[in-house]
Protein backbone atom coordinates (compact mmCIF):
# COMPACT_ATOMS: atom_id res chain seq x y z
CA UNK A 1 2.86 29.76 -22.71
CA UNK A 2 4.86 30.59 -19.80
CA UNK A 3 2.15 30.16 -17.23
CA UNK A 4 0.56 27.07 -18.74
CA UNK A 5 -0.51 24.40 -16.49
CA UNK A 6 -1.06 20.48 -16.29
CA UNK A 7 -2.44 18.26 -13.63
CA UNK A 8 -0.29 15.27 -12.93
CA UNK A 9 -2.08 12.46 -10.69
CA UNK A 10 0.27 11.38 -8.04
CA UNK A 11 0.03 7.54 -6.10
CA UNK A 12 -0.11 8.37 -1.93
CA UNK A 13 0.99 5.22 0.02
CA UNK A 14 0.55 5.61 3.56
CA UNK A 15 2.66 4.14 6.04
CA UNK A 16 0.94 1.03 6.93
CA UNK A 17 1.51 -0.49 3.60
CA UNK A 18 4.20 -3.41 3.19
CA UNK A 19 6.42 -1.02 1.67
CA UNK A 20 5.91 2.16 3.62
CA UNK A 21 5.02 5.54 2.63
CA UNK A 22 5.78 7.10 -0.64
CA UNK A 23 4.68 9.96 -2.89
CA UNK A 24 5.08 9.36 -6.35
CA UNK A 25 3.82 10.84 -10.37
CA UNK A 26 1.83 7.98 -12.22
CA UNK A 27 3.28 6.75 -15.40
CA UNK A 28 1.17 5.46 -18.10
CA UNK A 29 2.76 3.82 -21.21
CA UNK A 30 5.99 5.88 -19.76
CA UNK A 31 5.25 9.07 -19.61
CA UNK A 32 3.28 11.01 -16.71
CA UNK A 33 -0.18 10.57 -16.61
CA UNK A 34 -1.12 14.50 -16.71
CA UNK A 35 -3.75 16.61 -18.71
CA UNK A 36 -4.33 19.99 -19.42
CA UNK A 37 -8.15 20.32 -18.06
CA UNK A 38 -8.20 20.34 -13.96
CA UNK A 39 -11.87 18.39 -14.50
CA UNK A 40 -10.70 15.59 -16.80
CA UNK A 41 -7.80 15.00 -14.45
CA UNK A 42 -10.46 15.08 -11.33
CA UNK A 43 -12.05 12.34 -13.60
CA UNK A 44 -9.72 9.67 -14.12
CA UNK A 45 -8.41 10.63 -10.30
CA UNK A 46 -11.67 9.73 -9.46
CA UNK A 47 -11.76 6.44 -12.00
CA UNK A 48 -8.34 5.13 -10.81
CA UNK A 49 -9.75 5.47 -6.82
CA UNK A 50 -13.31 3.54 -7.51
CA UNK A 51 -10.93 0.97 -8.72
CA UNK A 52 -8.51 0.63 -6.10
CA UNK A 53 -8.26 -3.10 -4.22
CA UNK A 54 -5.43 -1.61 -2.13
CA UNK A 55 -6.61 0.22 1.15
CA UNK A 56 -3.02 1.55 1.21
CA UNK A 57 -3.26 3.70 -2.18
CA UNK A 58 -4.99 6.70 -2.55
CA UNK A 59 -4.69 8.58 -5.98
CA UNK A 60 -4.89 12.63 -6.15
CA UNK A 61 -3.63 15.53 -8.60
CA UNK A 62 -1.13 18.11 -8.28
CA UNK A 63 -0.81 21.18 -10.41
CA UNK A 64 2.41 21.31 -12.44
CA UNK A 65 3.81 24.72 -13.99
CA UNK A 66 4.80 24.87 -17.39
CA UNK A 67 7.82 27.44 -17.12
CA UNK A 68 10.34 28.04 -19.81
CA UNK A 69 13.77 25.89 -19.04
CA UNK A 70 17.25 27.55 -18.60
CA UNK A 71 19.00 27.95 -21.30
CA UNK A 72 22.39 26.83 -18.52
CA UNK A 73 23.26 23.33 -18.00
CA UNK A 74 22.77 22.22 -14.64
């Protein structure tokens, strides 16, 4: 399962929001909100962008690799 993938969704601010731009992972009940289908993460993507009230917001998804950790400490 080295090459395994998930699809994280990710929060885009631009810059003309209050609090400037910023790129961050969405949490949900605190851990990332991420699946293992590309299509059901295009869904709720989709879901959580119909829903939007801020103009300043967009929502998209990014893949994320799987790799094996390090066995070193960093």
């Amino acid at each position: 399962m080295a090459n395994a993938s998930r699809y994280v969704i990710w929060a885009q601010r631009d810059a003309h929001s209050v609090f400037g731009p910023a790129t961050n992972p969405v949490a949900r009940d605190g851990s990332l909100l991420a699946f293992n289908d590309k299509a059901r993460a295009h869904e709720e993507c989709d879901r959580l962008n119909a829903h939007m009230g801020n103009p300043h917001v967009r929502y998209s998804i990014k893949r994320a690799s799987l790799g094996r950790r390090s066995q070193t400490a960093a």
